[in-house]
Structure formats: structure tokens, C-alpha cells
C-alpha atoms as a PDB file:
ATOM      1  CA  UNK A   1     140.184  76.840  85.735  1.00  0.00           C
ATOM      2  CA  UNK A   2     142.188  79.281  87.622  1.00  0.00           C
ATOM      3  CA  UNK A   3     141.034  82.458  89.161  1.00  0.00           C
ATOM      4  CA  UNK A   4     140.890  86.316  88.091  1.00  0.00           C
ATOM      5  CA  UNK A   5     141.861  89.010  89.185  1.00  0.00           C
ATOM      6  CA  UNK A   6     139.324  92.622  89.026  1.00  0.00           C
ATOM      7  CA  UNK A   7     142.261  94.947  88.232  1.00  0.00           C
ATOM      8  CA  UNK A   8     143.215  95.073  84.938  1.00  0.00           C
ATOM      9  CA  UNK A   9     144.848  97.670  81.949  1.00  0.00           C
ATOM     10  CA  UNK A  10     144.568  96.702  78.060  1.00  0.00           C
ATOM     11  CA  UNK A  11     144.884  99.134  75.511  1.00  0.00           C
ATOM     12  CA  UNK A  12     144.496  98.418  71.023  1.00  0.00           C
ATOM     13  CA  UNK A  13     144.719 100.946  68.129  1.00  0.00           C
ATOM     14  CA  UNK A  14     143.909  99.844  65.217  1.00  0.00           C
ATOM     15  CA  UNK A  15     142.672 101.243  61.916  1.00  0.00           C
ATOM     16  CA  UNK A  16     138.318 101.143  60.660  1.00  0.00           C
ATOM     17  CA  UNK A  17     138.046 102.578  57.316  1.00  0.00           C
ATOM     18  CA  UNK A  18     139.449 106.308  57.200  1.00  0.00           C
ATOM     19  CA  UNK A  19     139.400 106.333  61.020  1.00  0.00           C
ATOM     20  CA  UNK A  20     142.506 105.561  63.684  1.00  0.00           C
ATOM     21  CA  UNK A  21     140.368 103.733  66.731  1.00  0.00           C
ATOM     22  CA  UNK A  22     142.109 103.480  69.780  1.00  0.00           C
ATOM     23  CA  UNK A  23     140.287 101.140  73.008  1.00  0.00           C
ATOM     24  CA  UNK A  24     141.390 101.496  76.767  1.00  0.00           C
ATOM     25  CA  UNK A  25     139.874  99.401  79.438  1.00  0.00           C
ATOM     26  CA  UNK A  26     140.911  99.473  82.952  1.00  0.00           C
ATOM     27  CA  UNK A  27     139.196  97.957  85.492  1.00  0.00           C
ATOM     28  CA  UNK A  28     139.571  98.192  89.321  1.00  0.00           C
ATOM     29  CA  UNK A  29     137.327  96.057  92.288  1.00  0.00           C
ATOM     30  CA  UNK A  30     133.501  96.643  92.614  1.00  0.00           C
ATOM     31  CA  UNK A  31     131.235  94.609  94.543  1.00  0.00           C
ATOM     32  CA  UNK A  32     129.318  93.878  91.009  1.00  0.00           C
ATOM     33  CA  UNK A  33     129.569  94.566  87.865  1.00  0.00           C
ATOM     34  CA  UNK A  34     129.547  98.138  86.275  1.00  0.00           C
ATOM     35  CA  UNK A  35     130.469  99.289  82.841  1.00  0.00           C
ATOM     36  CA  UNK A  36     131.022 103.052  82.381  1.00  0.00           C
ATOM     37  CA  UNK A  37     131.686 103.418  78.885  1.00  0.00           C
ATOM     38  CA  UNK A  38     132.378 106.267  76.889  1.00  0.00           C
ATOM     39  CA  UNK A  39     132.256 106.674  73.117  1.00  0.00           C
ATOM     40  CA  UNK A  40     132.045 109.713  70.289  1.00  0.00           C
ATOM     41  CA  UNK A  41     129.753 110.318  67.923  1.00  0.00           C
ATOM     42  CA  UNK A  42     128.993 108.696  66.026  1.00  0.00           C
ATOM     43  CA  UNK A  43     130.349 105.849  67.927  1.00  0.00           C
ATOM     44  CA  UNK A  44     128.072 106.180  70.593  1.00  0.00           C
ATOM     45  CA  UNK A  45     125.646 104.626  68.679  1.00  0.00           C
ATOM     46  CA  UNK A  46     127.351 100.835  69.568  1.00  0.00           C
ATOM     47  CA  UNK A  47     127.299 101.291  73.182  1.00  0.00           C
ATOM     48  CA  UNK A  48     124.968  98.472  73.621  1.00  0.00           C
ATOM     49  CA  UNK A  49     126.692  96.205  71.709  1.00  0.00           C
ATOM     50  CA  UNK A  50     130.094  97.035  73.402  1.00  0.00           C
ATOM     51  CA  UNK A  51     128.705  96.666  76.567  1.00  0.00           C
ATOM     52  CA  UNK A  52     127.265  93.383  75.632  1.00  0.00           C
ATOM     53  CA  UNK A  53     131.277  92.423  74.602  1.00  0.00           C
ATOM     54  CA  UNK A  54     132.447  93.726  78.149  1.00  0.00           C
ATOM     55  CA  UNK A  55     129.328  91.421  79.848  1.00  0.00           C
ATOM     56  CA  UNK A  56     130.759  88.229  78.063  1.00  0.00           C
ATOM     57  CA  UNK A  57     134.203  88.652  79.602  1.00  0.00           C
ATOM     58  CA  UNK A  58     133.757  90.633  82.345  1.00  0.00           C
ATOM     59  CA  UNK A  59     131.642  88.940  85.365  1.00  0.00           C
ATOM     60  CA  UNK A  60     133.355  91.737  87.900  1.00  0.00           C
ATOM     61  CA  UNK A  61     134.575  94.881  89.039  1.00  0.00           C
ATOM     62  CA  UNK A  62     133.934  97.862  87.957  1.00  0.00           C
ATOM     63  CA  UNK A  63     135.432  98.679  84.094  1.00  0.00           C
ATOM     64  CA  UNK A  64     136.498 102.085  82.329  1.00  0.00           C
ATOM     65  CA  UNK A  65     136.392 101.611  78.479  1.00  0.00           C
ATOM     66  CA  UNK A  66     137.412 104.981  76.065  1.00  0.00           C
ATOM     67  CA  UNK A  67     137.652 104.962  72.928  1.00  0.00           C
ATOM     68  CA  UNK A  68     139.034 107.976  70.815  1.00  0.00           C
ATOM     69  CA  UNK A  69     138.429 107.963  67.104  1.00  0.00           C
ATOM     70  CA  UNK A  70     140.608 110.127  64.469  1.00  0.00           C
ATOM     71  CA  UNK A  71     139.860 110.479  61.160  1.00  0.00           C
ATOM     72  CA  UNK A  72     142.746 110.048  58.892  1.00  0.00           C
ATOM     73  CA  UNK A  73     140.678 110.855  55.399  1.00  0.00           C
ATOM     74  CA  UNK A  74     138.384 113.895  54.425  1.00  0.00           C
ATOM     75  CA  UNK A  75     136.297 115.024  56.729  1.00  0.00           C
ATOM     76  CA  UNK A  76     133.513 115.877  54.272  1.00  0.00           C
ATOM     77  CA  UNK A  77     131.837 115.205  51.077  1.00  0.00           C
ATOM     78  CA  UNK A  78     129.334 116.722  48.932  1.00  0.00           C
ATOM     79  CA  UNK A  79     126.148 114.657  47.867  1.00  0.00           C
ATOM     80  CA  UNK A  80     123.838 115.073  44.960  1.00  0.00           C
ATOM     81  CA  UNK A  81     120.635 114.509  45.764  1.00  0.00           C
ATOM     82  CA  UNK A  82     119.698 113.499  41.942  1.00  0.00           C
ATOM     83  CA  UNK A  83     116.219 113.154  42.526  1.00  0.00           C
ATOM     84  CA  UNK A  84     115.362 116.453  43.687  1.00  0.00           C
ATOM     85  CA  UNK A  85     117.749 117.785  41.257  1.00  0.00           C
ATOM     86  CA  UNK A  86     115.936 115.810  38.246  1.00  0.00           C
ATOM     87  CA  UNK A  87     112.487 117.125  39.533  1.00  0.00           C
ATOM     88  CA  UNK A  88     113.754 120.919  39.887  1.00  0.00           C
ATOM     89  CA  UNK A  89     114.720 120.718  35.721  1.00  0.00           C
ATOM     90  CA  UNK A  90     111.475 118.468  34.888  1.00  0.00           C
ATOM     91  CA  UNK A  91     109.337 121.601  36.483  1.00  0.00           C
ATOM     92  CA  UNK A  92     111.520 124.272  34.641  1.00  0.00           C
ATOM     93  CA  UNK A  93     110.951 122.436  31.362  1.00  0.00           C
ATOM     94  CA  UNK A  94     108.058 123.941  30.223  1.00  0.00           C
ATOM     95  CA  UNK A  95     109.179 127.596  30.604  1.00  0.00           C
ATOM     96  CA  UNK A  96     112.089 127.144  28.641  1.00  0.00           C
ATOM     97  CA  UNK A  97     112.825 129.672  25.919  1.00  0.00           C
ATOM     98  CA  UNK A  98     109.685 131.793  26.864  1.00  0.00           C
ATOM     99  CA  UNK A  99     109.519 135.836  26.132  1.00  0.00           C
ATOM    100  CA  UNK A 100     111.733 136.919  28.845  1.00  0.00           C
ATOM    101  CA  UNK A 101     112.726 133.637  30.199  1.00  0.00           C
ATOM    102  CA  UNK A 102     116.006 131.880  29.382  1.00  0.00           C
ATOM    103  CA  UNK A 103     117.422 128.133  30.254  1.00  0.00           C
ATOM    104  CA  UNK A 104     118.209 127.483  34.320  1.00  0.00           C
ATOM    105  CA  UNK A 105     121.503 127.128  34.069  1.00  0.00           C
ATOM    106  CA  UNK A 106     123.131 124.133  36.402  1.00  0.00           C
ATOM    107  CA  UNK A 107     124.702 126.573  38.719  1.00  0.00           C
ATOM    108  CA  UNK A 108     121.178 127.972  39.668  1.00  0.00           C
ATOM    109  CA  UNK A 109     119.627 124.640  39.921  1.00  0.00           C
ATOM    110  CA  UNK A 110     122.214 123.315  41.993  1.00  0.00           C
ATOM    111  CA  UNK A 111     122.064 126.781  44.775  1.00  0.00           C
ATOM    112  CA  UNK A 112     118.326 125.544  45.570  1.00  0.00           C
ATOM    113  CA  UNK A 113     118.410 123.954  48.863  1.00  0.00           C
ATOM    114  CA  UNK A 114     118.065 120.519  49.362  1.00  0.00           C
ATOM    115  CA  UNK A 115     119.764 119.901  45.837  1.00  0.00           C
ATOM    116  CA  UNK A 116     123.354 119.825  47.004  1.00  0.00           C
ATOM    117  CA  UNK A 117     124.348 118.114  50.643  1.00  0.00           C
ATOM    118  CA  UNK A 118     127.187 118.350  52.138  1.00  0.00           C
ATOM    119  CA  UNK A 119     127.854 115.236  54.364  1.00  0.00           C
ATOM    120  CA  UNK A 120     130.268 114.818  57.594  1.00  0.00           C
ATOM    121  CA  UNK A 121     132.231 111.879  57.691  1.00  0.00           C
ATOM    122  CA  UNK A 122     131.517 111.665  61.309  1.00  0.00           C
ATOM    123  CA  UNK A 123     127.260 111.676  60.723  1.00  0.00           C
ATOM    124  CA  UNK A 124     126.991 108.429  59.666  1.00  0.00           C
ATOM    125  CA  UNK A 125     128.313 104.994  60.333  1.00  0.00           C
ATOM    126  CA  UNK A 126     129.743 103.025  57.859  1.00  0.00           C
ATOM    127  CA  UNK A 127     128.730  99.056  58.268  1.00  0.00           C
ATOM    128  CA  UNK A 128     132.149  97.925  58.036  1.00  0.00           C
ATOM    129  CA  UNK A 129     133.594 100.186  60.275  1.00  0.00           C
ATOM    130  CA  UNK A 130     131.321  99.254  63.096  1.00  0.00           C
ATOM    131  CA  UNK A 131     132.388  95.885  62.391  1.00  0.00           C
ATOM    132  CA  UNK A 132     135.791  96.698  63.206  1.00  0.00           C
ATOM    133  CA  UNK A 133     135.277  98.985  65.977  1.00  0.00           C
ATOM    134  CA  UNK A 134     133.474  96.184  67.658  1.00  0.00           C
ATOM    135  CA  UNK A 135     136.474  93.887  66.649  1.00  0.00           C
ATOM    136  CA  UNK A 136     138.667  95.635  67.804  1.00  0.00           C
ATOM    137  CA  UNK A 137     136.937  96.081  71.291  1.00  0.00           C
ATOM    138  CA  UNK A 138     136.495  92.286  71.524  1.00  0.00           C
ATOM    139  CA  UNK A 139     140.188  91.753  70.733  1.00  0.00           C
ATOM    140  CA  UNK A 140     141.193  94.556  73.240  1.00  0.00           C
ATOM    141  CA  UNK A 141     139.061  92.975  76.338  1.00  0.00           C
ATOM    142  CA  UNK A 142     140.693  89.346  74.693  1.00  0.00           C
ATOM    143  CA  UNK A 143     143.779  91.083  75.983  1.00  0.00           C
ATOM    144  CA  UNK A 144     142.318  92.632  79.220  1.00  0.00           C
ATOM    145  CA  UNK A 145     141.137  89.118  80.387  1.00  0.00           C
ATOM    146  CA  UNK A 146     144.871  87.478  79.886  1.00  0.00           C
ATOM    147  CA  UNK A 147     146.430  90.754  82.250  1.00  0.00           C
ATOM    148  CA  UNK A 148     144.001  89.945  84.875  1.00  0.00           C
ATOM    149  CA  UNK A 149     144.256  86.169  84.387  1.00  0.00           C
ATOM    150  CA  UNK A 150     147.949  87.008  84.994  1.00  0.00           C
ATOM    151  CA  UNK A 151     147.383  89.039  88.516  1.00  0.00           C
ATOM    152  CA  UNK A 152     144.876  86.126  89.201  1.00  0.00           C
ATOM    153  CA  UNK A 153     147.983  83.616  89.521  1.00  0.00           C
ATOM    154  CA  UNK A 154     149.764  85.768  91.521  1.00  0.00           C
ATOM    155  CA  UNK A 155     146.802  86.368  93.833  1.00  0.00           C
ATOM    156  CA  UNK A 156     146.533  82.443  94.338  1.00  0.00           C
ATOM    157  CA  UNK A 157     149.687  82.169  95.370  1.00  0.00           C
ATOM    158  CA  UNK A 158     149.265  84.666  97.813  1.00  0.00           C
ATOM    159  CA  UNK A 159     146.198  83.237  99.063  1.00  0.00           C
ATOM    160  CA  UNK A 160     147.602  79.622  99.220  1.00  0.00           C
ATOM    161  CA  UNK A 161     150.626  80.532 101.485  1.00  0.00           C
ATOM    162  CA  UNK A 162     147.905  81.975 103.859  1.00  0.00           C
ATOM    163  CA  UNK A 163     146.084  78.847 103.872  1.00  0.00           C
ATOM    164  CA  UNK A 164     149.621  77.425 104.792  1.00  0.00           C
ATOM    165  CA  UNK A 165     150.192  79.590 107.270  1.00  0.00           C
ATOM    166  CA  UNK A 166     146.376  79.289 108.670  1.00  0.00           C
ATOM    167  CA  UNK A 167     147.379  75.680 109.150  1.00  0.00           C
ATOM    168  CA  UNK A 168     150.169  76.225 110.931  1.00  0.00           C
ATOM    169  CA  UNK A 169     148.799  78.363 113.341  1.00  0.00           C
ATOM    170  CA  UNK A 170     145.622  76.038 113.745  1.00  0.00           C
ATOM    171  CA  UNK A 171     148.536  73.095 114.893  1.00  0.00           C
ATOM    172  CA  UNK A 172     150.522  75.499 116.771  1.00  0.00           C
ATOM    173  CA  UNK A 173     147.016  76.392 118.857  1.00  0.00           C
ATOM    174  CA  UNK A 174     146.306  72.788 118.938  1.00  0.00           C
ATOM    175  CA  UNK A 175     149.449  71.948 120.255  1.00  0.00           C
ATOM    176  CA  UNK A 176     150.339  74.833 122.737  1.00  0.00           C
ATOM    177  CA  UNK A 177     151.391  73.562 125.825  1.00  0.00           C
ATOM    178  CA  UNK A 178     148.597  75.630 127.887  1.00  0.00           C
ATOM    179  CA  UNK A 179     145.564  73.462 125.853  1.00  0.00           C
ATOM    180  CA  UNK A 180     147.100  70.719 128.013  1.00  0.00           C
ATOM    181  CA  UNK A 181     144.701  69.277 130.502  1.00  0.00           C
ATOM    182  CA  UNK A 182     147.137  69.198 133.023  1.00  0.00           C
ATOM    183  CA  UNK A 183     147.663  72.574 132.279  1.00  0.00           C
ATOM    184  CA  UNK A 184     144.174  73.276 132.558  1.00  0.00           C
ATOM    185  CA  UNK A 185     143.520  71.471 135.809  1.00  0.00           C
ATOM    186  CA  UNK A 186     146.304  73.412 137.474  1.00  0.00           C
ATOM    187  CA  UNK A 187     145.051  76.795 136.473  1.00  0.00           C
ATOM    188  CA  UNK A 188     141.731  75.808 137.699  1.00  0.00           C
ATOM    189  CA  UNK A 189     142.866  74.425 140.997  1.00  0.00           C
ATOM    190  CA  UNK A 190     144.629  77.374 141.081  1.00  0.00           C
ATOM    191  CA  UNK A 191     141.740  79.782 140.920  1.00  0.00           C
ATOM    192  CA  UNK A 192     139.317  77.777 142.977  1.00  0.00           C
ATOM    193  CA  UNK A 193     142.241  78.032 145.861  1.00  0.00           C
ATOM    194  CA  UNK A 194     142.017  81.759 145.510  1.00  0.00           C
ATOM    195  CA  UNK A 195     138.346  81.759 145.941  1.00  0.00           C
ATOM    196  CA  UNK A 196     138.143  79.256 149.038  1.00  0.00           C
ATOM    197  CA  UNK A 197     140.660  81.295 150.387  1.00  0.00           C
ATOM    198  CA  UNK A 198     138.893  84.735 150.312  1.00  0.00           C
ATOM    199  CA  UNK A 199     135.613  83.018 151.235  1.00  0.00           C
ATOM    200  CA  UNK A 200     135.550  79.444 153.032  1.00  0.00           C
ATOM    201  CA  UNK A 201     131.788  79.449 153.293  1.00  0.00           C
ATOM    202  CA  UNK A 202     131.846  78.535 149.458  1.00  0.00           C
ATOM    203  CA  UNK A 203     129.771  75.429 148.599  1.00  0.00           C
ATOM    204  CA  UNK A 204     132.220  72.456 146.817  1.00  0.00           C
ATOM    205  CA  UNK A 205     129.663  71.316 144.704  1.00  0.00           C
ATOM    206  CA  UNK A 206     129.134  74.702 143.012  1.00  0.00           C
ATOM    207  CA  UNK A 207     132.654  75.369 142.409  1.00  0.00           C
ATOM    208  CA  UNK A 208     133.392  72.446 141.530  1.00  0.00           C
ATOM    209  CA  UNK A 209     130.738  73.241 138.767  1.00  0.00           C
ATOM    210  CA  UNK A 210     131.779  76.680 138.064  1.00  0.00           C
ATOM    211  CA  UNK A 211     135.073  74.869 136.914  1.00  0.00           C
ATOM    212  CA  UNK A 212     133.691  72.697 134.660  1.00  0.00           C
ATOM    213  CA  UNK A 213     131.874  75.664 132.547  1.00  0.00           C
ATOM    214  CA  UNK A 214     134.844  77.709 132.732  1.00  0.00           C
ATOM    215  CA  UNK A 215     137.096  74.403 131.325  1.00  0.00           C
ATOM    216  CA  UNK A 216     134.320  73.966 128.594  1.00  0.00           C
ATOM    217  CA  UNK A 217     134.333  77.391 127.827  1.00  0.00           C
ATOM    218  CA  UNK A 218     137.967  77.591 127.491  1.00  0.00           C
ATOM    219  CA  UNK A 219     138.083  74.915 124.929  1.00  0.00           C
ATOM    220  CA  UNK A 220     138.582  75.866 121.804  1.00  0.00           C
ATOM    221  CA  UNK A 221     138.833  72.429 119.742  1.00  0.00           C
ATOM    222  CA  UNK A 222     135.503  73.899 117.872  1.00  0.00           C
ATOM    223  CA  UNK A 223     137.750  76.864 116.231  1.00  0.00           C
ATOM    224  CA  UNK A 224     140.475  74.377 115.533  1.00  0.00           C
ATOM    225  CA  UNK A 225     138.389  72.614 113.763  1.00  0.00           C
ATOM    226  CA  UNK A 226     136.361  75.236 111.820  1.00  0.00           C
ATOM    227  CA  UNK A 227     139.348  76.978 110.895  1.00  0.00           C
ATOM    228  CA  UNK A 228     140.966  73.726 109.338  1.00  0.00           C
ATOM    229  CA  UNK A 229     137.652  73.207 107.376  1.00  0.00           C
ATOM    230  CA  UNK A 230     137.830  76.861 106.062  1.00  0.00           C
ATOM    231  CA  UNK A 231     141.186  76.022 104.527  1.00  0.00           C
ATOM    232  CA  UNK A 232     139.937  73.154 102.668  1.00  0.00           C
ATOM    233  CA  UNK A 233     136.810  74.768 101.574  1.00  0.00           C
ATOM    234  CA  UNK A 234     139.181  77.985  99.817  1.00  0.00           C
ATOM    235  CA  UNK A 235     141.457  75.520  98.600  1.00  0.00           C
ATOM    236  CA  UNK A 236     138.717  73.708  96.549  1.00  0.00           C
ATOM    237  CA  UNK A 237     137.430  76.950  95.256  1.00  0.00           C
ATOM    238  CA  UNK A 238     140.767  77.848  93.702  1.00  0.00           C
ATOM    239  CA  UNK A 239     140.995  74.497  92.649  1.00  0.00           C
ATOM    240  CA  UNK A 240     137.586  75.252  91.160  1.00  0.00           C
ATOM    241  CA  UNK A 241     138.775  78.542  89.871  1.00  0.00           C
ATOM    242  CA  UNK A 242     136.058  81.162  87.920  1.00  0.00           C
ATOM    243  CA  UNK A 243     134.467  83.824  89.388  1.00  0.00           C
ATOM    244  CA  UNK A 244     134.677  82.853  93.210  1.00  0.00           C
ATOM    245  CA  UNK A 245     135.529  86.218  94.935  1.00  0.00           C
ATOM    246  CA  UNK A 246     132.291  86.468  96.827  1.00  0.00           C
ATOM    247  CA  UNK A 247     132.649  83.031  98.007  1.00  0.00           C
ATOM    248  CA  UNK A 248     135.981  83.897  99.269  1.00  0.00           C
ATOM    249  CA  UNK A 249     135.213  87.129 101.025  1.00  0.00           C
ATOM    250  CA  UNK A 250     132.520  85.212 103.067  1.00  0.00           C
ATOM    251  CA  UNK A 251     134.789  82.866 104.073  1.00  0.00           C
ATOM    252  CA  UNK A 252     137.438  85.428 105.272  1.00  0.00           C
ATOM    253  CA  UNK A 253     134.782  86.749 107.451  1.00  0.00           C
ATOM    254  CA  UNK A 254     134.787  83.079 108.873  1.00  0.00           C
ATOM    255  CA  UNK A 255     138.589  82.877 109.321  1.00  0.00           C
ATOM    256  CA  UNK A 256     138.496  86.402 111.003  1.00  0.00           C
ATOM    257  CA  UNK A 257     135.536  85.250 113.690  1.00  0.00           C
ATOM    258  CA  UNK A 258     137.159  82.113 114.211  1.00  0.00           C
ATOM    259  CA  UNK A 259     140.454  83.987 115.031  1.00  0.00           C
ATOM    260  CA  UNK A 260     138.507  86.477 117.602  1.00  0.00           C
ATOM    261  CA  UNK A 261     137.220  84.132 119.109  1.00  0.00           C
ATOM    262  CA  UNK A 262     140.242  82.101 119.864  1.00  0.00           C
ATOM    263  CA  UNK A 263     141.802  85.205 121.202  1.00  0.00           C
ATOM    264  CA  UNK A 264     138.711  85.697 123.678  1.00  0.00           C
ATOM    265  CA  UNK A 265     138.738  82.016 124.673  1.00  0.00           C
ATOM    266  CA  UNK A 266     142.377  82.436 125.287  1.00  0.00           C
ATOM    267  CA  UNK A 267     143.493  82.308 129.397  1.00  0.00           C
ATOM    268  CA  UNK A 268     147.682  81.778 128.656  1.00  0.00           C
ATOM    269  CA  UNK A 269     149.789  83.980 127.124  1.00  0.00           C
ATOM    270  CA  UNK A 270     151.332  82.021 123.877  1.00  0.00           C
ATOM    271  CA  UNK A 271     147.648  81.097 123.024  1.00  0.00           C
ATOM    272  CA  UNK A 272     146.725  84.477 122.812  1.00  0.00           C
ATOM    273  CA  UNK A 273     149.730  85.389 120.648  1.00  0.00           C
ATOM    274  CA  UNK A 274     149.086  82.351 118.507  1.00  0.00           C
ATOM    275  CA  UNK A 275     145.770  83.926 117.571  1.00  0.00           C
ATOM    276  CA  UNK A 276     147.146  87.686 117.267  1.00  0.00           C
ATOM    277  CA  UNK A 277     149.192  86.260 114.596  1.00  0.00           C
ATOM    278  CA  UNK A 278     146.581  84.252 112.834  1.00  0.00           C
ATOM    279  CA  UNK A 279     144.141  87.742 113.049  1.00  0.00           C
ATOM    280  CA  UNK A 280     147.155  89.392 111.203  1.00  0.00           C
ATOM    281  CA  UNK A 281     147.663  86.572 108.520  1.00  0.00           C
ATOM    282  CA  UNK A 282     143.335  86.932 108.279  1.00  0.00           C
ATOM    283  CA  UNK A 283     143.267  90.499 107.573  1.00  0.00           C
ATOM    284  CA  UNK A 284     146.105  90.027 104.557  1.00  0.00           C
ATOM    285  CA  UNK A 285     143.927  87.301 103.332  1.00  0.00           C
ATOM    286  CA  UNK A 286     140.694  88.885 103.477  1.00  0.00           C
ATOM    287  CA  UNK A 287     142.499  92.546 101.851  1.00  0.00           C
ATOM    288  CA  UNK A 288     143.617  90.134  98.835  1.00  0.00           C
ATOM    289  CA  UNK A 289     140.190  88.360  97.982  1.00  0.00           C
ATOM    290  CA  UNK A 290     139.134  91.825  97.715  1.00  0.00           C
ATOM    291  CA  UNK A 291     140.894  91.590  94.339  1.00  0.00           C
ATOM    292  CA  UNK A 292     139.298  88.311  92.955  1.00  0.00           C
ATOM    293  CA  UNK A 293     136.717  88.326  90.540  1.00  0.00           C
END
């Protein structure tokens, strides 16, 4: 399963009986779902049942769906209503030919209100053209899904040569010559000189102390570590794939406190560039899984 991305732009026209339907969904990110939907009447009427088509693909981001309806045939028709009609006559019967009376003619009988209707087309639904509106909205989010499938690869890409290059940086740090304990030892010696210097009345024992913490302090194995254990926990959840964005933007926030705190840690000057560049590669990372569903 691969991963998806929350941006997305889909668009079907199609025709529903007499009418020319035309769907538009876009989507952009969102922290949850949310379906803003609009629809005219007498379309409005399926809004629940297109949002329930959105819910089944969507899992994501926030969606825009429009559709615009045109109808192609009359817009009107006139209706009989024959059984008000055949009541009207039945009553009139009995006065029929009466002193002073003559015959309702039809065009009388059919002026009384309520005989003759005239229908919209757009008042009522037709069964089989809600069918095919909501057709056509599955087969337009069908076609939404495969665009943001589409972005989804290339975000994975993306993401995976940051994980590469999060890897790097976690064997550059590992390596740099200033993690060295040599390297440390000398520093150290270094600063306790200084101190002994400016104040020969210092107890041994204490400094000698004080140097330990400040070695164990300056170690930053832990971050090595966590850092290469991020990048194996994001690769499994692309390998995993589905909707894993707000896995990934935890993690990011892992990478990024990992890489702060190697900069803090840091007491030489290539260490501390090592983790400038890994806070840069972090912040790319963690602006992309913004994107993932």
C-alpha cells in the first residue's frame, strides 16, 4: 500500500436524464476530515449520501465538492390532476341542462384551481437521475483518489531521500573527529587548566568530577541513536502505506528535538554545523508530511 497525498483536483460531466451534471472536488491539507459540499436544488436533497461517497475515499484533508446542474430539456410541464378534475364534473352533473344553467364546458372546469398543475423540472427528483448523480460523484472521487495517489509517490520519494540524508548526517555526527575521546580529554584538560590557573585553591577531586558531568553531558550517542531509530520507524510506515500522516508528523517533531538537541550538546564547531544541516533537512521533512493523508 503506498501513501496519499491531501491535495488533490478531479473534475466529471456527465449527462442524468434531461440534465448536464458537472462534479469538482479539490481538496487541500486539514488536520481531519471536513467535507464542505455544495449542491442545487433539488440536488441538495443527496447531500448525505454524497458525503457518505466522499467518507469512503476520503480519510483526510479538507475537500471542496460543486456540482452545477443544467437542464438540457423543458423546464416545465403541465399536470392533470384527473381526480379532482373527475370530481369537479361528477358535482356539476346534476345541474346540467337546468332553467338557466347550461353544460361546464372543459375550459371552465379546467381554470378551477388545483385542476391544472404546472410542474418544474427542477421540483422533483427523478429516481434515476439521482442514481446517476451519485454515479457520477463516485466515479469523479474514483478519479480524485488516483491524482492524489499520484502526488503520494512523489511525496515518498521526497521523504525517503530525507531519511537518506538523516542517515548521513547521523554517521557524519557519529564520526566527527571532535566525538573523539581524545578529543574530548584534551578539551577538558584544557578547560580545567584555565580554571586551576585563575584559582589554585580549587579542590582536584571536584574538578575532576565537574569533568566527568560535563563529558557525559556532551555525549550525544543517545541522539545518534534515536535519530537512526526514527528513520526506520518512517521507513516502515511508508512501507506500510495508508493513511499515516499523523504518525509521520509526530515523528518529525522527534527528528526536529533530536536535532536541537545535538546542536545544544555540541562544544566543536563541525558538530554544530553537522546538526544545523540536519535541522534544515528536518524542517523540509516535517513541511512535506504536512501533505500526507
Amino acid at each position: 500500500m503506498s501513501i496519499t497525498s491531501m491535495t488533490g483536483f478531479a473534475r466529471e460531466s456527465f449527462e442524468a436524464g434531461p440534465w448536464r451534471i458537472v462534479w469538482e472536488l479539490k481538496t487541500v491539507n486539514g488536520k481531519g476530515l471536513d467535507l464542505r459540499l455544495r449542491l442545487p436544488p433539488p440536488f441538495d436533497a443527496l447531500q448525505e449520501d454524497a458525503r457518505r461517497i466522499l467518507g469512503d475515499v476520503l480519510k483526510r484533508g479538507t475537500c471542496f465538492a460543486t456540482m452545477t446542474a443544467v437542464r438540457e430539456g423543458p423546464t416545465a410541464s403541465v399536470k392533470v390532476n384527473t381526480a379532482l378534475l373527475e370530481a369537479v364534473v361528477a358535482a356539476l352533473e346534476p345541474y346540467d341542462g337546468r332553467t338557466g344553467m347550461r353544460a361546464a364546458s372543459l375550459d371552465a372546469v379546467l381554470g378551477i384551481r388545483g385542476v391544472v398543475e404546472v410542474v418544474e423540472a427542477g421540483d422533483v427528483l427523478d429516481e434515476a437521475v439521482s442514481s446517476a448523480v451519485l454515479d457520477g460523484l463516485r466515479a469523479t472521487a474514483a478519479s480524485l483518489r488516483r491524482t492524489r495517489a499520484e502526488e503520494g509517490r512523489a511525496l515518498a520519494g521526497f521523504l525517503e531521500s530525507r531519511l537518506a540524508a538523516f542517515s548521513r548526517l547521523a554517521d557524519a555526527a557519529d564520526a566527527c573527529p571532535a566525538r573523539k575521546p581524545e578529543a574530548i580529554r584534551a578539551r577538558l584538560a584544557e578547560q580545567i587548566k584555565l580554571l586551576t590557573d585563575a584559582g589554585p585553591g580549587l579542590d582536584p577531586q571536584r574538578l575532576h568530577q565537574e569533568a566527568v558531568l560535563m563529558a557525559a553531558k556532551a555525549d550525544i550517542r543517545e541522539e545518534i541513536d534515536r535519530i537512526r531509530a526514527h528513520v526506520e520507524a518512517v521507513r516502515g510506515l511508508l512501507a506500510e502505506g495508508g493513511a499515516i500522516g499523523r504518525r509521520l508528523d509526530f515523528i518529525a517533531q522527534e527528528f526536529s528535538r533530536e536535532a536541537n538537541t545535538l546542536c545544544a550538546k555540541s562544544n566543536d564547531v563541525s558538530l554544530t554545523a553537522i546538526g544545523l544541516d540536519l535541522k534544515t533537512e528536518v524542517e523540509q521533512f516535517r513541511e512535506q508530511v504536512q501533505n500526507v493523508e
